[in-house]
Protein backbone atom coordinates (compact mmCIF):
# COMPACT_ATOMS: atom_id res chain seq x y z
CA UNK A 1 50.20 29.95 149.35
CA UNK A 2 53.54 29.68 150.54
CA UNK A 3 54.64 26.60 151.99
CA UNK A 4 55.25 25.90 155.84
CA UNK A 5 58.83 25.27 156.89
CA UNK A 6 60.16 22.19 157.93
CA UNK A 7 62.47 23.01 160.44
CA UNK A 8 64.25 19.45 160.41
CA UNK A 9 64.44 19.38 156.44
CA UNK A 10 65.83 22.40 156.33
CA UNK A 11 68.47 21.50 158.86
CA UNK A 12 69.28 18.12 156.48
CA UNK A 13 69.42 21.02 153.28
CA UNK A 14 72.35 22.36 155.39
CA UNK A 15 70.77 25.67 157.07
CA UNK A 16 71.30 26.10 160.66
CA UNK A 17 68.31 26.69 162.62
CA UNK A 18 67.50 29.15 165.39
CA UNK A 19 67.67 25.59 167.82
CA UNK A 20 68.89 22.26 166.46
CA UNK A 21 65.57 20.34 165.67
CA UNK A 22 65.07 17.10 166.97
CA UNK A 23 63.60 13.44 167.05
CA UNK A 24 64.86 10.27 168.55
CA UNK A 25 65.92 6.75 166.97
CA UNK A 26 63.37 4.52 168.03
CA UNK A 27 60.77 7.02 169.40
CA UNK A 28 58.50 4.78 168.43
CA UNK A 29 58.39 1.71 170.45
CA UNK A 30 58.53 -0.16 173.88
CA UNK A 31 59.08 2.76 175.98
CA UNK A 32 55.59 4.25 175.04
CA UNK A 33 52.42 2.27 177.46
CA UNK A 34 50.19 3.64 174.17
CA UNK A 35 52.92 1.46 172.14
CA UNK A 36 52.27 -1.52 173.80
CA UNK A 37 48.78 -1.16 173.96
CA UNK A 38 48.63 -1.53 170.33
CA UNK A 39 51.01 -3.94 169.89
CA UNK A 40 49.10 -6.06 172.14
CA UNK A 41 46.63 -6.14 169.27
CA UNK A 42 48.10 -8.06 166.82
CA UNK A 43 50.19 -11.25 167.19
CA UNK A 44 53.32 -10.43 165.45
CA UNK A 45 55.66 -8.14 165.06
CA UNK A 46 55.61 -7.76 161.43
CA UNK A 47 52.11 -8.24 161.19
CA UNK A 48 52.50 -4.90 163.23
CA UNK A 49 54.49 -3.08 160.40
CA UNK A 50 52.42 -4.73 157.95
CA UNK A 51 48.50 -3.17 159.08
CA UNK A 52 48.43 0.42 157.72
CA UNK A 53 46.16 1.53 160.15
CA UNK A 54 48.02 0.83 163.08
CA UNK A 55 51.79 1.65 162.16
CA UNK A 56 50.35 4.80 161.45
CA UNK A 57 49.03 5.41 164.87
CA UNK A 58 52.39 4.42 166.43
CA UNK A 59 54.46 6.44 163.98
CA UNK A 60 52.39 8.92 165.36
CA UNK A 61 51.82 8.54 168.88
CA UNK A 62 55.71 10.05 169.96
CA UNK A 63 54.39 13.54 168.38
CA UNK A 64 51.34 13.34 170.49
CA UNK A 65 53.42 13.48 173.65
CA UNK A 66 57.04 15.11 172.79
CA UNK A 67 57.59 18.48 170.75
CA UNK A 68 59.18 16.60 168.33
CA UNK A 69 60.33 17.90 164.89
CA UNK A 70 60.07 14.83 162.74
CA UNK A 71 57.81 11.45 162.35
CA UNK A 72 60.09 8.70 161.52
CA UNK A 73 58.34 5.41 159.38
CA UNK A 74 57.38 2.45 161.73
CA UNK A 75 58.61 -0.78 160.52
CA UNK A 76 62.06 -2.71 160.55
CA UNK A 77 65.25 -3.08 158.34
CA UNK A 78 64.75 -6.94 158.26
CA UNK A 79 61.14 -6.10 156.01
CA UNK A 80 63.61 -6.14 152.94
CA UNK A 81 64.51 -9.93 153.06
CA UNK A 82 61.20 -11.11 154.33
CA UNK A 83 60.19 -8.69 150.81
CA UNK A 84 62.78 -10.83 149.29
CA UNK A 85 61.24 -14.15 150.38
CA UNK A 86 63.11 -14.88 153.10
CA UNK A 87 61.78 -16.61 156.39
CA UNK A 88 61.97 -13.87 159.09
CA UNK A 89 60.37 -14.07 162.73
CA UNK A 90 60.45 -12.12 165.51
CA UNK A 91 60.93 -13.92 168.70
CA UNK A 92 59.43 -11.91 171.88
CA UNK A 93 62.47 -11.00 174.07
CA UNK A 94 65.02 -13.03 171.48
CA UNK A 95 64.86 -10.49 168.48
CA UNK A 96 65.11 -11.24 164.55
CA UNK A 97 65.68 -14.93 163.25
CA UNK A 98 66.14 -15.79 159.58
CA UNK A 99 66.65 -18.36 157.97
CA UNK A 100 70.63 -18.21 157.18
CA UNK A 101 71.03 -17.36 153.70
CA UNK A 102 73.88 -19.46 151.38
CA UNK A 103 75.24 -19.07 148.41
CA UNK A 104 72.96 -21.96 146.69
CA UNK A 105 70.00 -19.71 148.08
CA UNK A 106 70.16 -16.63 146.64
CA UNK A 107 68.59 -17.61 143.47
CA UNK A 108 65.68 -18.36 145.32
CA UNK A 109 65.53 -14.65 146.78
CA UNK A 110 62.64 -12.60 144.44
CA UNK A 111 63.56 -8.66 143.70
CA UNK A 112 60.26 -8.41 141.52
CA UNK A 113 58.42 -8.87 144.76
CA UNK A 114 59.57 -5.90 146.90
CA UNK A 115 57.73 -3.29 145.75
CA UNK A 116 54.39 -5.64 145.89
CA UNK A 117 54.97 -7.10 149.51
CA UNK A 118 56.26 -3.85 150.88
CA UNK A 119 52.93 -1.92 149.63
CA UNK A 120 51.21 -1.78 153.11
CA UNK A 121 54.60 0.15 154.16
CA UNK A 122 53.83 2.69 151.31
CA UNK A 123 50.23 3.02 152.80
CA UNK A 124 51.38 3.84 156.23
CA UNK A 125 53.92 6.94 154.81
CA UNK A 126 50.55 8.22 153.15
CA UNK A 127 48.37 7.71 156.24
CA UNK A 128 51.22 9.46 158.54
CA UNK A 129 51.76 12.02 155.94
CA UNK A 130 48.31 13.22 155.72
CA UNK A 131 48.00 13.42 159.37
CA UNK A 132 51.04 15.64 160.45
CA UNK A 133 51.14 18.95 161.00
CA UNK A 134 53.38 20.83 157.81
CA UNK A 135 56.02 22.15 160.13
CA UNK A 136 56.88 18.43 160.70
CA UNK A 137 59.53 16.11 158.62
CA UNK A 138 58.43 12.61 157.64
CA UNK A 139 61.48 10.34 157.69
CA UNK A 140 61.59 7.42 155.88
CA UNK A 141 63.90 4.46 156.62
CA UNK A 142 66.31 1.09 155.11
CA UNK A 143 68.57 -0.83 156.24
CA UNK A 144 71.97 -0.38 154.10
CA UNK A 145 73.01 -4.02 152.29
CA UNK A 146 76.24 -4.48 154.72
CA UNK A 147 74.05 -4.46 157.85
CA UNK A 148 70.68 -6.06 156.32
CA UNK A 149 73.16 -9.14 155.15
CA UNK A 150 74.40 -9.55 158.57
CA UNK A 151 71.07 -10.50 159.75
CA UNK A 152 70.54 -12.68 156.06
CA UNK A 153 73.22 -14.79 156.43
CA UNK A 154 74.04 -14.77 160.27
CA UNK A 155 70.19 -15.39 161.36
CA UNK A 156 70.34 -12.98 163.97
CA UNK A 157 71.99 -10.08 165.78
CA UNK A 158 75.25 -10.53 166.92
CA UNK A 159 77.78 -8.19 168.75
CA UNK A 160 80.53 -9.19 166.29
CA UNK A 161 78.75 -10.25 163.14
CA UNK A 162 81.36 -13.02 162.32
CA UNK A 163 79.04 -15.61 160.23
CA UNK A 164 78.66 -12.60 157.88
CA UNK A 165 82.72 -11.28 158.04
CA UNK A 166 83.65 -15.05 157.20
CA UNK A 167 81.25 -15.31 154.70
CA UNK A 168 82.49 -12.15 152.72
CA UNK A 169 85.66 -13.80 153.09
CA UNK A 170 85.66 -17.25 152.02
CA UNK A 171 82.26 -16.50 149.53
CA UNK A 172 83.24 -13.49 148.09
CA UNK A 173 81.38 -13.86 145.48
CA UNK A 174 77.98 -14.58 146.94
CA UNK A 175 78.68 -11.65 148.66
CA UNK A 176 79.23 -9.48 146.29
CA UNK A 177 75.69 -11.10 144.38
CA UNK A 178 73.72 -10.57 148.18
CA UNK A 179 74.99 -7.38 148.16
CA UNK A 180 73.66 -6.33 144.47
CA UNK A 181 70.48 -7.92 145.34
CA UNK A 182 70.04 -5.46 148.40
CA UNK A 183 71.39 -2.14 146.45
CA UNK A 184 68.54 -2.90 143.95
CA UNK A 185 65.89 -3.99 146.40
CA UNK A 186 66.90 -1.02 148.55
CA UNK A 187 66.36 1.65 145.67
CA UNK A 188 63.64 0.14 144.99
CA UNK A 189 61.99 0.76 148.32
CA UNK A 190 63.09 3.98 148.77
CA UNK A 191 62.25 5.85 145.70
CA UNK A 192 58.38 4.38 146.61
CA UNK A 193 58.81 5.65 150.27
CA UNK A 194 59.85 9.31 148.65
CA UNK A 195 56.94 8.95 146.34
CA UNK A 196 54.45 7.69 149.42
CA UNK A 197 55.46 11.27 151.04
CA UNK A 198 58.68 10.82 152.88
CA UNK A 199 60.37 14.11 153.09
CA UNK A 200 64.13 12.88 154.05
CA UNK A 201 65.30 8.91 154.51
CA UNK A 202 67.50 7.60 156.99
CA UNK A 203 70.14 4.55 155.68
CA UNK A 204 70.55 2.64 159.01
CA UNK A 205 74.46 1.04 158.45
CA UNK A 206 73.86 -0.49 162.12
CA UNK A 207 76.55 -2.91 162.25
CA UNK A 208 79.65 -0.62 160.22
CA UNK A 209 82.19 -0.84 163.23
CA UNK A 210 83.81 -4.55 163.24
CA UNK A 211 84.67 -4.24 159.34
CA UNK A 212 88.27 -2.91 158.83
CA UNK A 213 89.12 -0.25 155.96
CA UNK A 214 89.36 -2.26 153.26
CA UNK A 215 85.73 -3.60 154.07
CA UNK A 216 84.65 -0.56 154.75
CA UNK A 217 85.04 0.91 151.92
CA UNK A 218 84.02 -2.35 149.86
CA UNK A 219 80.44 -3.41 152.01
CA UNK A 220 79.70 -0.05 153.24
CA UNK A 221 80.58 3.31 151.08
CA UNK A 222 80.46 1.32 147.98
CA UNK A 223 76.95 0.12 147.97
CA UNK A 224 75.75 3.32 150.18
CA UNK A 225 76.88 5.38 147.34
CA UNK A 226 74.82 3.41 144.39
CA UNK A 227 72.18 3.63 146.46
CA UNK A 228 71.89 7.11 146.98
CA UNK A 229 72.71 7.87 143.73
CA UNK A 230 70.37 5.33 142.25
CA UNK A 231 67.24 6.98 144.19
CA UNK A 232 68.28 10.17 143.41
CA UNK A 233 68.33 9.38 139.58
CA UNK A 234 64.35 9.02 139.87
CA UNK A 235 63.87 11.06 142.87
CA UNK A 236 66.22 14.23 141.93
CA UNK A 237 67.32 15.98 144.84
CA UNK A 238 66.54 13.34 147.07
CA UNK A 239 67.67 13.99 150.81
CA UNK A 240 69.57 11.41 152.83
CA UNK A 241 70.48 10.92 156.50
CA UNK A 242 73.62 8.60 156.39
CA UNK A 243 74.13 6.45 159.75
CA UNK A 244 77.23 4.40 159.87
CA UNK A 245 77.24 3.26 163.42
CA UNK A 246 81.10 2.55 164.81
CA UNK A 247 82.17 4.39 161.43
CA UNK A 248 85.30 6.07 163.60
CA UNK A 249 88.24 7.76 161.05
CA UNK A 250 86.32 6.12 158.03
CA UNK A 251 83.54 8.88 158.61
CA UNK A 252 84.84 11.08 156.07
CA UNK A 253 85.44 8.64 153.48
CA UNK A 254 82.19 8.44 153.76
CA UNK A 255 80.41 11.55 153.59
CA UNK A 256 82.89 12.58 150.70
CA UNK A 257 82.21 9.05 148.79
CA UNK A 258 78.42 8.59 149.80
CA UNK A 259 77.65 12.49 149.74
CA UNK A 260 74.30 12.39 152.44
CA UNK A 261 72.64 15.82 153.16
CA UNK A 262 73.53 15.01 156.79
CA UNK A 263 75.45 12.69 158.83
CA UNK A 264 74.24 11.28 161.66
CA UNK A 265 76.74 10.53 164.82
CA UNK A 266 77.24 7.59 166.88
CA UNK A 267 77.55 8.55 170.50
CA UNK A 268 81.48 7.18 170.48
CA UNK A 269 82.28 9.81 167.73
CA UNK A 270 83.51 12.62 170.19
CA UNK A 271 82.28 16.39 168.51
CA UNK A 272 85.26 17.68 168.66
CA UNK A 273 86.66 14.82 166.06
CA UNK A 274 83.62 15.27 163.92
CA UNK A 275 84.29 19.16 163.90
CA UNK A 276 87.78 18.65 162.78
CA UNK A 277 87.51 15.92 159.90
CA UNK A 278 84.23 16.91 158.55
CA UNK A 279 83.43 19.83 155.96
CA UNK A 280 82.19 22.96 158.49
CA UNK A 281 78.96 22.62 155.73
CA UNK A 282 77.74 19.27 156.39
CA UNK A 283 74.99 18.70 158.90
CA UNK A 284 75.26 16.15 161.54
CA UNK A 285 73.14 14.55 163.48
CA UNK A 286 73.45 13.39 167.09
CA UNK A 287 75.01 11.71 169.44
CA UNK A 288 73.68 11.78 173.13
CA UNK A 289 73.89 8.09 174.41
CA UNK A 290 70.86 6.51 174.52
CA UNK A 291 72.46 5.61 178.63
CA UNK A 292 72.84 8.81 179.30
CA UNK A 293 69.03 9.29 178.61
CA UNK A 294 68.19 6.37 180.42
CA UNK A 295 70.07 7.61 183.36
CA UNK A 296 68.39 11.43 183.65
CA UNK A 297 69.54 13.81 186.53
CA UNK A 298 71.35 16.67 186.03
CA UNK A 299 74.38 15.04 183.26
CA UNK A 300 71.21 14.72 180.79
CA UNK A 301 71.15 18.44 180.76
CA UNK A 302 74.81 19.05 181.47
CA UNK A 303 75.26 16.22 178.08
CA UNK A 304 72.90 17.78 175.76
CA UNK A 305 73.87 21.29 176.28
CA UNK A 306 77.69 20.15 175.36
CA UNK A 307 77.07 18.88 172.25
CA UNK A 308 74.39 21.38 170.72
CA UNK A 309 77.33 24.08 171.58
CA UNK A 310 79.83 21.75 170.15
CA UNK A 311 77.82 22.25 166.94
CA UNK A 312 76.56 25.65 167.35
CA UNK A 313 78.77 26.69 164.04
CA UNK A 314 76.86 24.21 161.81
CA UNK A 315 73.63 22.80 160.80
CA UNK A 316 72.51 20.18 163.42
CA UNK A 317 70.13 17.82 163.79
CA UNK A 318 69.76 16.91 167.78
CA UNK A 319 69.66 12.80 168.51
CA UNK A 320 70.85 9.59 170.29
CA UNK A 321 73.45 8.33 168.95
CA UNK A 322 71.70 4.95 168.78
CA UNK A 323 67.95 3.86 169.33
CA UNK A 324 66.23 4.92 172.68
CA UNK A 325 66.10 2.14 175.57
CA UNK A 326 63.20 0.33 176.34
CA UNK A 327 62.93 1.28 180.09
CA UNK A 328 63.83 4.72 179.41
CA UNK A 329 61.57 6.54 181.61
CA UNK A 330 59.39 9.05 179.67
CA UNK A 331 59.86 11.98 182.20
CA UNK A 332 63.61 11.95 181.01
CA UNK A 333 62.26 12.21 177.06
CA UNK A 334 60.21 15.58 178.05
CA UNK A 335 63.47 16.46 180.04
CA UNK A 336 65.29 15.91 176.94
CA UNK A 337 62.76 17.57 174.40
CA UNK A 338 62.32 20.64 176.88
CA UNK A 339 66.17 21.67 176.90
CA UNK A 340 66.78 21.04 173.57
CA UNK A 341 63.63 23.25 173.05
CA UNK A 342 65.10 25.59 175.42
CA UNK A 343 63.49 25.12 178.40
């Protein structure tokens, strides 16, 4: 019997496809009335990503509405330290809080417990794979060390992630151990995903664009790389989706150092730039701005046609260049998925 083609995955192998396939960062989530219905259910966030049965059904429930190509894994970057044993809540309307990591605490942090703590996350990939129709891609997700130890040693989000840049600085050391800890945890979790049925991962390097070159290359290629390369040593053939949000001229450093199957945009990286500094071979991914969506009228339209001719001449995957909005009105998502489609 031959198998049914995965439009998306073959898009991340590098062939072009009759029309770029698409899904959206975050199309699971607050925008969605059927998303808030369930999360109404449960009382916490991560008790959310943590029941099977129901991060299935919202991994699921963009599909049911949109023509979308792909199902992307419900759950959260920050699952990896609470995996790790640290204290992480989410506060309704305030986001992630931790418990700020130091140096004196990572010996307290326990790497033989990810694979047991993350095992409802593992359940969910087999739930959602069984489900979805063979023409789609399941996408697994993690957050990459650099951007995951933001959030460990800052507490919380922050625009300019300066707990975690002075940290590197004056505890370079610590670092450099918090940083091993999540390369190993992180392989770890994503050679199970692959093996729980995810077709393609995504490694979310959310917070890439405040570090200079030097950093760069040390928080974010560096440890992107061993990942990659570590999954890929039990999982041959593995397929990545890099995301280094805010990446700018150190893009090609790291598609050449990290070597994804595709490379996916942020909406500042203009197409034209990514044309010219990235092998004509490599697939990308993108980069509408999640405002832009938001905003509808005639510029969605005008916006999305520009950039899937701007990568007409190579594989493409169509996307935000961030997550999707929370008030983004669904009319302008079936706007979106229609054009893209064609329509």
């Amino acid at each position: 019997m031959t198998p049914v083609a995965k439009p998306l995955l073959e898009a991340v192998r590098g062939t072009r496809q009759a029309r770029p396939p698409i899904w959206i960062m975050r199309q699971a989530g607050r925008y969605l009335p059927e998303y808030r219905a369930v999360r109404g259910t449960v009382g916490t966030f991560l008790e959310l990503c943590y029941t099977p049965t129901l991060a299935a059904e919202v991994t699921l429930q963009p599909l049911r509405r949109f023509e979308l190509d792909a199902a992307i894994l419900f759950s959260d970057i920050l699952v990896i330290p609470d995996a790790l044993g640290q204290t992480v809540q989410f506060e309704t309307g305030e986001g992630p809080r931790l418990e700020p990591i130091t140096p004196e605490g990572l010996g307290k942090l326990r790497p033989d417990n990810v694979i047991h703590h993350l095992a409802p996350v593992f359940e969910t990939l087999e739930r959602v794979k069984s489900a979805l129709a063979p023409d789609k891609t399941l996408i697994g997700f993690c957050g990459s060390p650099w951007t995951v130890a933001t959030y460990m040693i800052g507490g919380r989000g922050s625009p300019d992630q300066a707990a975690a840049r002075t940290f590197a600085l004056m505890q370079p050391q610590a670092l450099a151990r918090l940083v091993d800890i999540l390369v190993e945890a992180s392989i770890q979790y994503l050679v199970a995903q692959f093996k729980a049925g995810a077709d393609v991962v995504q490694l979310f390097e959310s917070w890439a664009l405040n570090l200079d070159d030097r950093q760069f290359a040390e928080y974010v290629i560096a440890p992107n790389r061993r990942i990659v390369e570590g999954v890929r040593t039990q999982i041959p053939g593995a397929a990545f989706i890099g995301f280094p949000r805010g990446a700018a001229a150190n893009l090609p450093a790291y598609a050449e150092a990290v070597r994804p199957d595709a490379l996916g945009l942020d909406f500042s990286m203009p197409p034209a730039a990514a044309n010219a500094t990235l092998p004509p071979i490599l697939p990308v991914q993108g980069n509408l701005d999640p405002i832009r969506l938001l905003a509808g009228g005639p510029q969605l339209e005008e916006s999305t046609d520009r950039i899937i001719s701007a990568f007409a001449n190579r594989p493409h995957i169509f996307n935000l260049g961030h997550g999707i909005l929370p008030e983004t009105p669904i009319e302008h998502v079936e706007r979106l998925v229609k054009r893209v489609k064609g329509g």
